[in-house]
Structures are given as structure tokens and as C-alpha cells.
C-alpha atoms as a PDB file:
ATOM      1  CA  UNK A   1       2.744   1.392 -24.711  1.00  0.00           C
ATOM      2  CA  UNK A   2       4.267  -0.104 -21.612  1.00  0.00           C
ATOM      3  CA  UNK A   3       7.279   1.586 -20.341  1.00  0.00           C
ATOM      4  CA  UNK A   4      10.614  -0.656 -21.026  1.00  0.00           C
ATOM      5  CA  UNK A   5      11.234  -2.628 -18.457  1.00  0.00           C
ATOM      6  CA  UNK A   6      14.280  -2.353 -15.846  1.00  0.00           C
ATOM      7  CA  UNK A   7      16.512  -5.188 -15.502  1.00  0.00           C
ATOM      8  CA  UNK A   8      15.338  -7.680 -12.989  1.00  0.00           C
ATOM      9  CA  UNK A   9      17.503  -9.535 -10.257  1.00  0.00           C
ATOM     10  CA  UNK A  10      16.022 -13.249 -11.182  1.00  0.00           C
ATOM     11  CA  UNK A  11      16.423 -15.706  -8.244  1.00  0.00           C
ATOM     12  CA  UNK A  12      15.471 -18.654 -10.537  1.00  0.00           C
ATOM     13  CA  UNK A  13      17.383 -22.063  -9.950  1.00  0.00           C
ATOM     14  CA  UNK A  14      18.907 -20.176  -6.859  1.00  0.00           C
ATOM     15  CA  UNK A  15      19.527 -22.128  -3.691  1.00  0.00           C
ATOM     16  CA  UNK A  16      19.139 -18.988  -1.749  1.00  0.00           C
ATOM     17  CA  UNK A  17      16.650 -20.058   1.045  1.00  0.00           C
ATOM     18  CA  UNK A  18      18.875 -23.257   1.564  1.00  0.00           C
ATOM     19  CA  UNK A  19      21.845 -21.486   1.973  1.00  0.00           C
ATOM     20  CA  UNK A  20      20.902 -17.872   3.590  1.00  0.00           C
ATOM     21  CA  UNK A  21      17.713 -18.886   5.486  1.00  0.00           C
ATOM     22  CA  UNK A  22      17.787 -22.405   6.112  1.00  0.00           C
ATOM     23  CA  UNK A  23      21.020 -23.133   7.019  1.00  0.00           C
ATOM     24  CA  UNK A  24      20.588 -21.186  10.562  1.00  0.00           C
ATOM     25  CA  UNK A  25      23.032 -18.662   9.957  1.00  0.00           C
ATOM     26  CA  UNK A  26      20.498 -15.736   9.985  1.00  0.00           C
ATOM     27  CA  UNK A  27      18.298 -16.424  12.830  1.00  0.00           C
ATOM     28  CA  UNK A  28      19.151 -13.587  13.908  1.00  0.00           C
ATOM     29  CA  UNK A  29      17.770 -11.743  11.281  1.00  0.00           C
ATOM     30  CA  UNK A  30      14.833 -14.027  10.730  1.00  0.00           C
ATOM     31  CA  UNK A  31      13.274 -13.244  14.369  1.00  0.00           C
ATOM     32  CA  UNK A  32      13.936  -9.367  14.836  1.00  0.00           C
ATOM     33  CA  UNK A  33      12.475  -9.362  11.099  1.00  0.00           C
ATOM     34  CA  UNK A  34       9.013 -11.303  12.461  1.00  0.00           C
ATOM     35  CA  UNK A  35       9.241  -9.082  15.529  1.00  0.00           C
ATOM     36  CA  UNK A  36       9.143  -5.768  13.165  1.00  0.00           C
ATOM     37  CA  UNK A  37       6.458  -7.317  11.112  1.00  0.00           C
ATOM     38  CA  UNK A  38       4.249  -8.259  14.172  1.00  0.00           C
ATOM     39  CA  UNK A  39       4.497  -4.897  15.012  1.00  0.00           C
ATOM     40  CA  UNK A  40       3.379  -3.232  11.366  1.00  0.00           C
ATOM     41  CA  UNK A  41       1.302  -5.534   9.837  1.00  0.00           C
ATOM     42  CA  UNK A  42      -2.087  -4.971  10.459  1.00  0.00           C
ATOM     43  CA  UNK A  43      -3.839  -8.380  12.595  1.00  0.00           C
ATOM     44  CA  UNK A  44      -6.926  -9.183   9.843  1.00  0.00           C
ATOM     45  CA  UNK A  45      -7.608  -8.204   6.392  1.00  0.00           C
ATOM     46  CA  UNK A  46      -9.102  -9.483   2.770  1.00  0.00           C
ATOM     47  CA  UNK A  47      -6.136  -9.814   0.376  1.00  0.00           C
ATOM     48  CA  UNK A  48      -2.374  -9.341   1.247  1.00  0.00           C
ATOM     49  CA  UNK A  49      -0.102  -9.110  -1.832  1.00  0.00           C
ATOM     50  CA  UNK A  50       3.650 -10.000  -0.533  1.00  0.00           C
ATOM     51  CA  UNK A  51       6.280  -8.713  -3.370  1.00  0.00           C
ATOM     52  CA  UNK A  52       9.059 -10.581  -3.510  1.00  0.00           C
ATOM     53  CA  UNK A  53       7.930 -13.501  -1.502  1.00  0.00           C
ATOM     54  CA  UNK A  54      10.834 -15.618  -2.500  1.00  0.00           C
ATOM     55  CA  UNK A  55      10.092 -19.015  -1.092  1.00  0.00           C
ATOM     56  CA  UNK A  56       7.846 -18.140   1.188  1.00  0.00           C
ATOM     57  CA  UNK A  57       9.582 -17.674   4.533  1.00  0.00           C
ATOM     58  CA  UNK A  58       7.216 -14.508   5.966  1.00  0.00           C
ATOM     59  CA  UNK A  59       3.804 -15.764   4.648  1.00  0.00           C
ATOM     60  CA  UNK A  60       2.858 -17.921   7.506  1.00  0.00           C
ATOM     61  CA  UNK A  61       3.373 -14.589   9.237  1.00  0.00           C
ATOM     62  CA  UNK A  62       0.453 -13.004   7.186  1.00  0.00           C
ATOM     63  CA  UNK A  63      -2.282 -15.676   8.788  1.00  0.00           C
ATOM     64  CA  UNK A  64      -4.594 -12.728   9.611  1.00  0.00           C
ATOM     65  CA  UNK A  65      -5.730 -12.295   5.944  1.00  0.00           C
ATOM     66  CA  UNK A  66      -8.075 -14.186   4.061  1.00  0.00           C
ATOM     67  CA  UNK A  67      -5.712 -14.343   0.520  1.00  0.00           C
ATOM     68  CA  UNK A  68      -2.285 -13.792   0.623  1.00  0.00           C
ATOM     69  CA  UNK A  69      -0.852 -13.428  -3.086  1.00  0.00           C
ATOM     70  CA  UNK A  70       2.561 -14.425  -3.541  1.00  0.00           C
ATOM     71  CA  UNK A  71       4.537 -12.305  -6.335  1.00  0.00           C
ATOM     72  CA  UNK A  72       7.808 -13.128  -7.164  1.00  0.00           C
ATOM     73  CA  UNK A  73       9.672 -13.075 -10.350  1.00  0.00           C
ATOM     74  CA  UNK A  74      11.575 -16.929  -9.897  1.00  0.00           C
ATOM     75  CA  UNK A  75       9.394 -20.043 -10.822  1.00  0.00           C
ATOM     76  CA  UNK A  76      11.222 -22.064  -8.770  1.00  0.00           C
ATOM     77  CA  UNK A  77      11.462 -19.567  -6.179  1.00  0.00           C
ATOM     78  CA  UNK A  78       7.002 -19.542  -5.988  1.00  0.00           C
ATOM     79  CA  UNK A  79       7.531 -24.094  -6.958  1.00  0.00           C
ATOM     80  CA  UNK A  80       9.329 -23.679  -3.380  1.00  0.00           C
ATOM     81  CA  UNK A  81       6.753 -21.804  -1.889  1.00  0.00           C
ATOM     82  CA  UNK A  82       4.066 -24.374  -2.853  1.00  0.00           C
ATOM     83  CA  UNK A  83       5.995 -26.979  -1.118  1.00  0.00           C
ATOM     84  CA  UNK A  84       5.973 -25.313   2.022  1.00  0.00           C
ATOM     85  CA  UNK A  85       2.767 -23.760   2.002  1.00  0.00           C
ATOM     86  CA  UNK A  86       0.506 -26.167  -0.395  1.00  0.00           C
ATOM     87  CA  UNK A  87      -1.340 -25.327  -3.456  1.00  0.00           C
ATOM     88  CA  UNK A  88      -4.151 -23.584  -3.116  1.00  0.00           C
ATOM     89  CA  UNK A  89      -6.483 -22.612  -0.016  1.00  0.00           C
ATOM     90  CA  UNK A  90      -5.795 -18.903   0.331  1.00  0.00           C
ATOM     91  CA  UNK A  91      -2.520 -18.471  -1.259  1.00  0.00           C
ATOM     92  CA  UNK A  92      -2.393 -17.413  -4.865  1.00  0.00           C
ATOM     93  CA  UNK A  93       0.892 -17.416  -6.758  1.00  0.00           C
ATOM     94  CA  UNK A  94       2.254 -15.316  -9.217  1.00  0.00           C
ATOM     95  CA  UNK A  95       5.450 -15.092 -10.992  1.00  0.00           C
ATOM     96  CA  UNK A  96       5.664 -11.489 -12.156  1.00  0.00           C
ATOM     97  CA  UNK A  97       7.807  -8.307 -11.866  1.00  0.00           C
ATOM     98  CA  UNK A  98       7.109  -5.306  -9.856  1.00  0.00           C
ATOM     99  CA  UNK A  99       7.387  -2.802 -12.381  1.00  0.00           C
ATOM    100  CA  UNK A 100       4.354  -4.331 -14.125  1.00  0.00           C
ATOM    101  CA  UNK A 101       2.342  -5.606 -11.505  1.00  0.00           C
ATOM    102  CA  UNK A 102      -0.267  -7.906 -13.367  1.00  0.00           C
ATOM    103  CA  UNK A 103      -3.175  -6.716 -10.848  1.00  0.00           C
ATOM    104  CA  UNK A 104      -6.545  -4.068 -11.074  1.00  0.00           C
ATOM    105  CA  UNK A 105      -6.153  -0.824  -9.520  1.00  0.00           C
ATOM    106  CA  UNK A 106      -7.101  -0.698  -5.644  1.00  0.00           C
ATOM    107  CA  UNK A 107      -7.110  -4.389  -5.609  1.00  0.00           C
ATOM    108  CA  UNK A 108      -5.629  -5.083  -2.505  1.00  0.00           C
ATOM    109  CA  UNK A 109      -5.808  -3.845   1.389  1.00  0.00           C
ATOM    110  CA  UNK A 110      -2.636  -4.335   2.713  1.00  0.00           C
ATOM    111  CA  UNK A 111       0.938  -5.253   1.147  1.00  0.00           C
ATOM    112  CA  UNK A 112       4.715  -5.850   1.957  1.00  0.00           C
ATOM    113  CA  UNK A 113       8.077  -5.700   0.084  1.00  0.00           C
ATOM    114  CA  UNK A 114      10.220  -7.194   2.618  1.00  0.00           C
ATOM    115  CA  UNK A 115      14.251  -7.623   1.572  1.00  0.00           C
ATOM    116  CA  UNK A 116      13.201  -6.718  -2.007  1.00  0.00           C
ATOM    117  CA  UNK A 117      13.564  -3.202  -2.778  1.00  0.00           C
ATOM    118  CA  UNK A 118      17.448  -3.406  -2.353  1.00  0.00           C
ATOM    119  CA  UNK A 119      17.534  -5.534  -5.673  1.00  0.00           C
ATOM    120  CA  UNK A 120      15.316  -2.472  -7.838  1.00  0.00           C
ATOM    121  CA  UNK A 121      17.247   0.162  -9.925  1.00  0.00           C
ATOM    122  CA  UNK A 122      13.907   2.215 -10.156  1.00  0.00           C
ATOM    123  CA  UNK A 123      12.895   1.864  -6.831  1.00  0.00           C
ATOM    124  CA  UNK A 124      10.537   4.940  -6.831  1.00  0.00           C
ATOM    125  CA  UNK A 125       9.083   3.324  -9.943  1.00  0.00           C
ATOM    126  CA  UNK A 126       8.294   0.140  -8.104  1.00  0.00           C
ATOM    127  CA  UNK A 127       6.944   2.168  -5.116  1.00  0.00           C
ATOM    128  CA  UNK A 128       4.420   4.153  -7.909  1.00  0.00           C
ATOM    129  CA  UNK A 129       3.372   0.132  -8.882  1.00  0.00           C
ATOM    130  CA  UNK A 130       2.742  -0.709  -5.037  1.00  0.00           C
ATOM    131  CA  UNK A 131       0.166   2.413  -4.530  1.00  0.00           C
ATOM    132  CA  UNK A 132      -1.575   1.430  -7.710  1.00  0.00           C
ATOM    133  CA  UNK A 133      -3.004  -1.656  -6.681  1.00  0.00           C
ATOM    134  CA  UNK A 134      -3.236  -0.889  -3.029  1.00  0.00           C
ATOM    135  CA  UNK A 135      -6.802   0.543  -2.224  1.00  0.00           C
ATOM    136  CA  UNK A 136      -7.055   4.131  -0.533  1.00  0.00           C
ATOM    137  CA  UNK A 137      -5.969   3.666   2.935  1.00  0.00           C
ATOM    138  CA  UNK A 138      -4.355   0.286   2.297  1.00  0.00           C
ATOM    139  CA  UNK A 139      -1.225  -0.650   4.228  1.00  0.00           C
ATOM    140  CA  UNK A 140       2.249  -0.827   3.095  1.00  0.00           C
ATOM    141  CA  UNK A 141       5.290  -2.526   4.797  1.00  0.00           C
ATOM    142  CA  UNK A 142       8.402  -1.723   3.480  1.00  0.00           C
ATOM    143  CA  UNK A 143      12.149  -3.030   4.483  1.00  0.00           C
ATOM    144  CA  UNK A 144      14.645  -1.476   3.021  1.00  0.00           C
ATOM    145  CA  UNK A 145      18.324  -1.695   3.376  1.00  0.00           C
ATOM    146  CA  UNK A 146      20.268   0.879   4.995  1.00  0.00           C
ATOM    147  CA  UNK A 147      23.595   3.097   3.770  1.00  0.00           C
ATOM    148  CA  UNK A 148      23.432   5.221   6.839  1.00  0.00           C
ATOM    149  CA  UNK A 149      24.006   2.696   8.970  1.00  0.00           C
ATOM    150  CA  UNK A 150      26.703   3.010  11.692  1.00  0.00           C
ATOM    151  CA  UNK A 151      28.718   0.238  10.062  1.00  0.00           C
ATOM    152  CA  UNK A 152      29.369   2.355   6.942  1.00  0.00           C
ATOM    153  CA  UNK A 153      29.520   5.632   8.829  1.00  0.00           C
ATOM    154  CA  UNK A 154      32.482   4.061  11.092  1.00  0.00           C
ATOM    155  CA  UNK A 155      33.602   2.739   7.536  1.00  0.00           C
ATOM    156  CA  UNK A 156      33.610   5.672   5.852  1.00  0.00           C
ATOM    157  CA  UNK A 157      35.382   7.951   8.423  1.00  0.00           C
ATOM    158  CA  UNK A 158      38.300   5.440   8.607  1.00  0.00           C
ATOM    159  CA  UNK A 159      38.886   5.871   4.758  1.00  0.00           C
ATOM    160  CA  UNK A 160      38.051   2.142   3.978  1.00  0.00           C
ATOM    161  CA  UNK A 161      35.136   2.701   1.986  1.00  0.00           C
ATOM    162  CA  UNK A 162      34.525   5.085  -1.067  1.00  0.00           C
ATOM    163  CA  UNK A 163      30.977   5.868  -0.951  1.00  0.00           C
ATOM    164  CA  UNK A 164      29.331   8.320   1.162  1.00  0.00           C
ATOM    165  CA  UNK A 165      26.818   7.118   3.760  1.00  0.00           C
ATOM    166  CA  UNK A 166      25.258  10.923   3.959  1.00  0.00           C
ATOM    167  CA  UNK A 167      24.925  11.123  -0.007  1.00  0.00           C
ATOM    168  CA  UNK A 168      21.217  10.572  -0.444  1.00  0.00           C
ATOM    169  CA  UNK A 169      21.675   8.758  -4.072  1.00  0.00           C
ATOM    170  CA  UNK A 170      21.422   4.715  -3.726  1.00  0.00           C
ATOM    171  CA  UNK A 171      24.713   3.109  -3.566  1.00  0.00           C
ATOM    172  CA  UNK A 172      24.820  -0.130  -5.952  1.00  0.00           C
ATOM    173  CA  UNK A 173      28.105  -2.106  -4.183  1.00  0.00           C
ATOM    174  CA  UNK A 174      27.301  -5.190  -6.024  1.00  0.00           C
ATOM    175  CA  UNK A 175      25.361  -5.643  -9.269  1.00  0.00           C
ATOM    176  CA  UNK A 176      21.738  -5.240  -8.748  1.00  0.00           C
ATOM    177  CA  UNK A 177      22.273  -4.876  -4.679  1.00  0.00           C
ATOM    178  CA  UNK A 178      21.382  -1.297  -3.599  1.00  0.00           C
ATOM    179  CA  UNK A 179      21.421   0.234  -0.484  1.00  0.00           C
ATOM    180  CA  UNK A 180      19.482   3.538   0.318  1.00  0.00           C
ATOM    181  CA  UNK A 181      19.126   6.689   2.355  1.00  0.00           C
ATOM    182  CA  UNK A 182      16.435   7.168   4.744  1.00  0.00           C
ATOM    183  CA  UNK A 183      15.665  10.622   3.378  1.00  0.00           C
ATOM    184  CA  UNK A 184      15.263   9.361  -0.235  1.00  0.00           C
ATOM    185  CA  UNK A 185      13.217   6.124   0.770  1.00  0.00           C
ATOM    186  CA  UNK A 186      11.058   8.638   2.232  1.00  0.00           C
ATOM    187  CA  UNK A 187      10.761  11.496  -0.443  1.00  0.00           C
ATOM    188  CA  UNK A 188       9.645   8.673  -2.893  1.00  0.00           C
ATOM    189  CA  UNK A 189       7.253   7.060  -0.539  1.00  0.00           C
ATOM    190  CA  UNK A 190       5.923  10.327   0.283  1.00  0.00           C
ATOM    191  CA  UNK A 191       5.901  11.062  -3.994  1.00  0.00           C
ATOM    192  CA  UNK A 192       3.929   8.456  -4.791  1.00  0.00           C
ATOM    193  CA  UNK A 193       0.892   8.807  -2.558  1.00  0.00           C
ATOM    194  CA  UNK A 194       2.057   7.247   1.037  1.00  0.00           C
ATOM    195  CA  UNK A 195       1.863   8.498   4.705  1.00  0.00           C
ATOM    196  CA  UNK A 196       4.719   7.180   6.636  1.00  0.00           C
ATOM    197  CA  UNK A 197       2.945   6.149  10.156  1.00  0.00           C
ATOM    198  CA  UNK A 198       5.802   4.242  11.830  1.00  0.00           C
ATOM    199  CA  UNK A 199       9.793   3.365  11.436  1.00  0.00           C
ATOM    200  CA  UNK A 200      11.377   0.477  13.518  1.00  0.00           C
ATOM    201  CA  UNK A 201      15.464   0.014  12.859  1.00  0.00           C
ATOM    202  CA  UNK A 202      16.149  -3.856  12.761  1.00  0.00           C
ATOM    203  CA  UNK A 203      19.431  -6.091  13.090  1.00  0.00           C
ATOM    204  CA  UNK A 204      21.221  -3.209  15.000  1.00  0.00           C
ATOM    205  CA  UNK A 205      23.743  -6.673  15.990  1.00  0.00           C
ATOM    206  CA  UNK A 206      23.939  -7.741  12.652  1.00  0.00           C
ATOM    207  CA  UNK A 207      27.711  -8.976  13.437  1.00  0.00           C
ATOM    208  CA  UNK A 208      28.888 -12.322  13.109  1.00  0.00           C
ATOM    209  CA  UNK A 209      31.230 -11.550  16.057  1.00  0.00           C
ATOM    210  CA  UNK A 210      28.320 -10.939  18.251  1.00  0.00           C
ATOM    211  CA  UNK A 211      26.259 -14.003  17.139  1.00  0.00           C
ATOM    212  CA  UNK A 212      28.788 -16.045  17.659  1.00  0.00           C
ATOM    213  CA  UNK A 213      29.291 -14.881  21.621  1.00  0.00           C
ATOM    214  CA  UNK A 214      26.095 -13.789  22.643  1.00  0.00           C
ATOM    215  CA  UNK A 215      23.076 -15.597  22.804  1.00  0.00           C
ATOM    216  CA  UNK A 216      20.463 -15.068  19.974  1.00  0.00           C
ATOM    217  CA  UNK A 217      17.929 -14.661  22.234  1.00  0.00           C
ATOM    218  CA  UNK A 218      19.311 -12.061  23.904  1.00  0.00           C
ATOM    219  CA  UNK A 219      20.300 -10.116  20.758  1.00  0.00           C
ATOM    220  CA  UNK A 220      16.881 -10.900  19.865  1.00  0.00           C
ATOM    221  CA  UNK A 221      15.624  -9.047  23.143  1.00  0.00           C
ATOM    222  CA  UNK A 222      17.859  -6.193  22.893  1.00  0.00           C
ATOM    223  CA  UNK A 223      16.697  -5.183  18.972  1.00  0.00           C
ATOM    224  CA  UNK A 224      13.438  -5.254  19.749  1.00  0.00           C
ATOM    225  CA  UNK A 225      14.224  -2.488  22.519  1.00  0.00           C
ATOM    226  CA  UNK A 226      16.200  -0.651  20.095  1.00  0.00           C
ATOM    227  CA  UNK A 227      13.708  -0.744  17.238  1.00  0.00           C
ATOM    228  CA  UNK A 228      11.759   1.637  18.634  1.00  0.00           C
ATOM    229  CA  UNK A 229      14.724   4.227  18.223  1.00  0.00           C
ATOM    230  CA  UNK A 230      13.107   4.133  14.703  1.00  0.00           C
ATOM    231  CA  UNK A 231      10.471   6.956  14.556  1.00  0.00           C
ATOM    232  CA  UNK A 232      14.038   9.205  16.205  1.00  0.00           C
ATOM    233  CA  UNK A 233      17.064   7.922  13.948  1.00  0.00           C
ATOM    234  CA  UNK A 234      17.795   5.394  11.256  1.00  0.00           C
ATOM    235  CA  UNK A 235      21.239   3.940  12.102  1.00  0.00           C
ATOM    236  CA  UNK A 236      20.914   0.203  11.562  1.00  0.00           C
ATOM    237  CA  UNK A 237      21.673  -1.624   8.449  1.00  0.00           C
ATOM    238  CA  UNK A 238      17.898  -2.608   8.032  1.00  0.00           C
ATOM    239  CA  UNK A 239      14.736  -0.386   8.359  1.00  0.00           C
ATOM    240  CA  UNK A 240      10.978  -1.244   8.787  1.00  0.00           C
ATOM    241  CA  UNK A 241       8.289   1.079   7.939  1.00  0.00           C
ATOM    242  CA  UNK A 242       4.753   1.495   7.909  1.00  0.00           C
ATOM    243  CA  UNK A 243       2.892   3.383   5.473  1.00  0.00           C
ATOM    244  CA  UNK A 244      -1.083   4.251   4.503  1.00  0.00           C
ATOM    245  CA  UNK A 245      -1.739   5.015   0.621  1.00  0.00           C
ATOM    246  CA  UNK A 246      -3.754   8.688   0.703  1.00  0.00           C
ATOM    247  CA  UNK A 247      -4.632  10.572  -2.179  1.00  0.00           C
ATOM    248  CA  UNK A 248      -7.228   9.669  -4.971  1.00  0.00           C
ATOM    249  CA  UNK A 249      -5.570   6.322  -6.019  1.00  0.00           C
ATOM    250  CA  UNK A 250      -7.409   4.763  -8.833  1.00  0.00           C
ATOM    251  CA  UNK A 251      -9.899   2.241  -7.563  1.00  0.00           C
ATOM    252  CA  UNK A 252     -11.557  -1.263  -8.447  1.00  0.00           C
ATOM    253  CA  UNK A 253     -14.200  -0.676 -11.385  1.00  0.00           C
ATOM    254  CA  UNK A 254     -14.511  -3.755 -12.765  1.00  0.00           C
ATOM    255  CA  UNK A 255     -14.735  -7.333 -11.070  1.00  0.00           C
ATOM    256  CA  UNK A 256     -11.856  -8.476 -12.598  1.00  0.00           C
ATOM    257  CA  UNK A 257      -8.514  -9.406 -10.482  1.00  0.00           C
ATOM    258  CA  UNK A 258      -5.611  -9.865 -13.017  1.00  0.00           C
ATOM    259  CA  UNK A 259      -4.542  -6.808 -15.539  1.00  0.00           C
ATOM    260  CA  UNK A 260      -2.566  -7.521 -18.661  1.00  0.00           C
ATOM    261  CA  UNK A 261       1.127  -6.184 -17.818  1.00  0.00           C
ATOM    262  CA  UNK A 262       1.702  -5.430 -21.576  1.00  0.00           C
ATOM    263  CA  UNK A 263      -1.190  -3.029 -22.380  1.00  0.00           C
ATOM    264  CA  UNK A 264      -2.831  -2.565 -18.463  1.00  0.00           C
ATOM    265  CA  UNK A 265      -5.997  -3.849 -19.456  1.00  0.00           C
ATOM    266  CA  UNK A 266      -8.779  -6.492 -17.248  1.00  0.00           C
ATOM    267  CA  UNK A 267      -7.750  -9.745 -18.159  1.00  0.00           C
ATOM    268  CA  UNK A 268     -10.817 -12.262 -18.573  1.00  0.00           C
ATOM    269  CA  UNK A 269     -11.378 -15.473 -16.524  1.00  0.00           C
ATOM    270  CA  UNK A 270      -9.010 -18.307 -17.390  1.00  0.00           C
ATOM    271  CA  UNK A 271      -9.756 -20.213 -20.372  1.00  0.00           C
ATOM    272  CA  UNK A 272      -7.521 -23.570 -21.072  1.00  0.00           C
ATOM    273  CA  UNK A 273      -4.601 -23.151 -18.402  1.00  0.00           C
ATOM    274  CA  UNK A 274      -4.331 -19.429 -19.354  1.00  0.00           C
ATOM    275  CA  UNK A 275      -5.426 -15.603 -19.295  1.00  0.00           C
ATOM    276  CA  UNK A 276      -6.013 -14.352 -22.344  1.00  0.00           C
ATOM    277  CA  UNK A 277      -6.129 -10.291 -22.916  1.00  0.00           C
ATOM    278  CA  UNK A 278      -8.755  -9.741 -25.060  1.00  0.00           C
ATOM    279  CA  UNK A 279      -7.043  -6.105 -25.958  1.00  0.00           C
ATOM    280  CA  UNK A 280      -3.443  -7.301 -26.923  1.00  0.00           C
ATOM    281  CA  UNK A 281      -3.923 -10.608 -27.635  1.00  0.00           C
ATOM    282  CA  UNK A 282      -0.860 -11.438 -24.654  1.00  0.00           C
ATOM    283  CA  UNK A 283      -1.474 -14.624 -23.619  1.00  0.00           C
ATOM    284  CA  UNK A 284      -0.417 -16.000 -19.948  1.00  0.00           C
ATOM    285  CA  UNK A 285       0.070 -19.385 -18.692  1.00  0.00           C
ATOM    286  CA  UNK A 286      -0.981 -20.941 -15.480  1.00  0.00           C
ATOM    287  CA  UNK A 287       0.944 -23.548 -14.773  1.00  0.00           C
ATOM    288  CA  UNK A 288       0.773 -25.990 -11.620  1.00  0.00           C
ATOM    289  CA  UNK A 289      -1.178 -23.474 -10.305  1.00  0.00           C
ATOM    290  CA  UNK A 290       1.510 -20.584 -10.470  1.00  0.00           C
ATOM    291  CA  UNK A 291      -0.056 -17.525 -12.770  1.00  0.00           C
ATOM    292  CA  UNK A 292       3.366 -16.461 -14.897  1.00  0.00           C
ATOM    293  CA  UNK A 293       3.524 -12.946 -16.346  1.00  0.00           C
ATOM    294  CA  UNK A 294       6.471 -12.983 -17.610  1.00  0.00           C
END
């Protein structure tokens, strides 16, 4: 019986890479963020899944590994994706949730969650998910945002905002927007079968003031000095980490790829534009070349 399912922050119909990305309001944010990941993500590997890959903006930043899966729980989010990255080649799309992750166990080598885990209400559970399909020493990159950061310390101590940034339980200050303490990303990671090998704090400048007088470059230069301050103290408003699965994690038995999400089981190959679980009787579309579970 699958557990019930969480509710979901849906990006479908959003103009959200338009508006935040595109625009070049955040560029910023975009290059420390592709700094950070150069410096995690392993160079080469088989098969990268990327949760919550949105429209795409860090895939081209995966080039080292042969398949890069795409999971994301927006339609048009993935429809966005294929625009900018073709149908196709080594990109495989999937609209899906990450509390059901529609995958085998030990499927995959490597994976990220980048600007993603501040929209889950059960992160931990969505962490347990991530090791699943990961193989035993896979990698895991994981952003997370921040509530210790100075910002909300300085905040805090001034009496202009109620939450604590010391409190260790996630602080939801907008529906479905979470932010989290370092010591509680950590406990789950550490819960659910990870080794943390590496922390980098990002967007220590993250202040429209700042962008607006200093050069991005420079601001660019100066976070990736202080994201090495990461492995010492987390104090900025965004946090990269690196993380091996250990433990006996269930491994690939079958050849299969896909699992059902409703019942767990190998799905078959496709068969008329859709996966068919011969256990359940779930049936799942492929359309345009985007697998939806959902």
C-alpha cells in the first residue's frame, strides 16, 4: 500500500524561469550556484537523475554523464526543458514526485536536488527516496536553503522576525517554502544512509543592495572564496553539500529501469505510448516523449 502522498508544490503553467532566471536578476545566484556544483559533482558517470530539474537550467552542467534523467513534477516545466535541451539523445524526462520516485532500486550513480528540498514538507522522507535509487557509493548533491543564515540571525536579534534561526525544526514562512537547519539537514542525511564528504556556503551577497553597486563578477569571486568556510560554519542563506550513499542500499536485480509508484513494482517495456504495471494494473503515459507518473 503506498504511503499517502504529501502535498506537492506544482510549478505547472508557472512562468518561473522567465521571471526568476531569465530575466537576469539572479545572476548572481546562477554562477556561485555552477561554481558549487563544479566543485561537487563528480566529472564522468553513467546515469545522473536531477530532482527537480525545473526547466532545465543546471543540466548542461551535468555534460560528464552519459544519461541525465530529468524529474520534475510540472509538464510544462520538463515541455520547457525539451525546448532548450531537445528531445532525446541522453536526456530522459520524467514528470513525477519525489516521494514516489518511479525508478528500480540502485538505479543510478550520481544525483542532485538543487533549490528543491525547500518546497518538501517531509523532507527526510524525500531524502529516504533519493538513497533508494542511488547505487551504494553513489553521489548526492544537495542545496538546501538556510534559516541560520546571518540575515535571520541579525533579524531575529532586532525583534523583527518571530521564528528562531537556532530552533532546529524547518520554518515554513510561506506556504510550501521551508527553510532548514544545518544540524537537521544533516541528522536526516546521515538517517537515511549518507556520508556527508563536503559543505560549501553559497550567495553569502545575496543582497540586492550589493548587486546593484558591486560588480557581479566580483561578488562572484569573493563567494567562491567564502564557500569554502563551508566544511567550518553554515551562515549563508544557501548551502551545498556532498554526500556518498553507504550502508546495504537495495540494489538493481532486475533489468528493468522504471518502478510502478503505486505498488513499487518493475514496470515492463513500453507498449502503445505507455508503461503498463503488470501487478496493479496502473497505467502511465508517455507523452511527447515526457514519461508522466502522476
Amino acid at each position: 500500500m503506498p504511503m499517502e502522498k504529501p502535498p506537492i508544490c506544482d510549478y505547472e503553467g508557472s512562468d518561473y524561469q522567465q521571471t526568476f532566471w531569465d530575466s537576469g536578476q539572479r545572476i548572481y545566484e546562477d554562477r556561485v550556484e555552477a561554481i558549487a556544483l563544479s566543485r561537487l559533482l563528480p566529472h564522468s558517470g553513467e546515469i545522473l537523475l536531477e530532482i527537480g530539474a525545473g526547466a532545465g537550467r543546471n543540466t548542461p552542467r551535468y555534460r560528464g554523464f552519459r544519461k541525465i534523467v530529468l524529474l520534475d513534477y510540472s509538464v510544462s516545466q520538463l515541455q520547457l526543458a525539451q525546448k532548450r535541451l531537445g528531445k532525446g539523445g541522453n536526456y530522459i524526462y520524467v514528470a513525477g514526485d519525489v516521494y514516489h520516485l518511479p525508478f528500480v532500486n540502485g538505479i543510478f550513480d550520481s544525483a542532485t536536488m538543487i533549490r528543491t528540498l525547500h518546497h518538501l514538507r517531509e523532507a527526510p522522507l524525500a531524502l529516504q527516496e533519493t538513497r533508494r535509487v542511488l547505487k551504494n557509493h553513489g553521489i548526492f548533491i544537495l542545496e538546501y536553503a538556510n534559516k541560520q543564515n546571518i540575515k535571520a540571525i541579525v533579524r531575529y536579534w532586532l525583534g523583527r522576525q518571530d521564528w528562531n534561526p537556532f530552533d532546529q525544526k524547518p520554518v515554513e514562512f510561506a506556504p510550501l517554502n521551508f527553510d532548514f537547519h544545518p544540524k537537521a539537514v544533516h541528522r536526516w542525511l546521515e538517517s537515511n544512509g549518507f556520508w556527508i564528504q563536503r559543505k560549501l556556503t553559497v550567495s553569502h551577497f545575496r543582497l540586492n543592495i550589493l548587486k546593484r553597486v558591486i560588480p557581479i563578477t566580483f561578488l562572484v569571486w569573493l563567494d567562491s572564496l567564502a564557500q569554502w568556510t563551508g566544511n567550518w560554519w553554515q551562515l549563508s542563506p544557501s548551502v551545498f553539500l556532498r554526500a556518498e550513499a553507504i550502508g546495504e542500499g537495495s540494489q538493481v536485480q532486475s533489468g528493468s529501469f522504471f518502478a510502478c509508484p503505486n505498488c513499487g513494482n518493475d514496470l515492463p517495456e513500453e507498449k502503445d505510448h505507455a508503461l503498463i504495471c503488470q501487478h496493479c494494473g496502473s497505467v502511465w503515459e508517455i507523452k511527447d516523449g515526457i514519461y508522466i507518473f502522476k
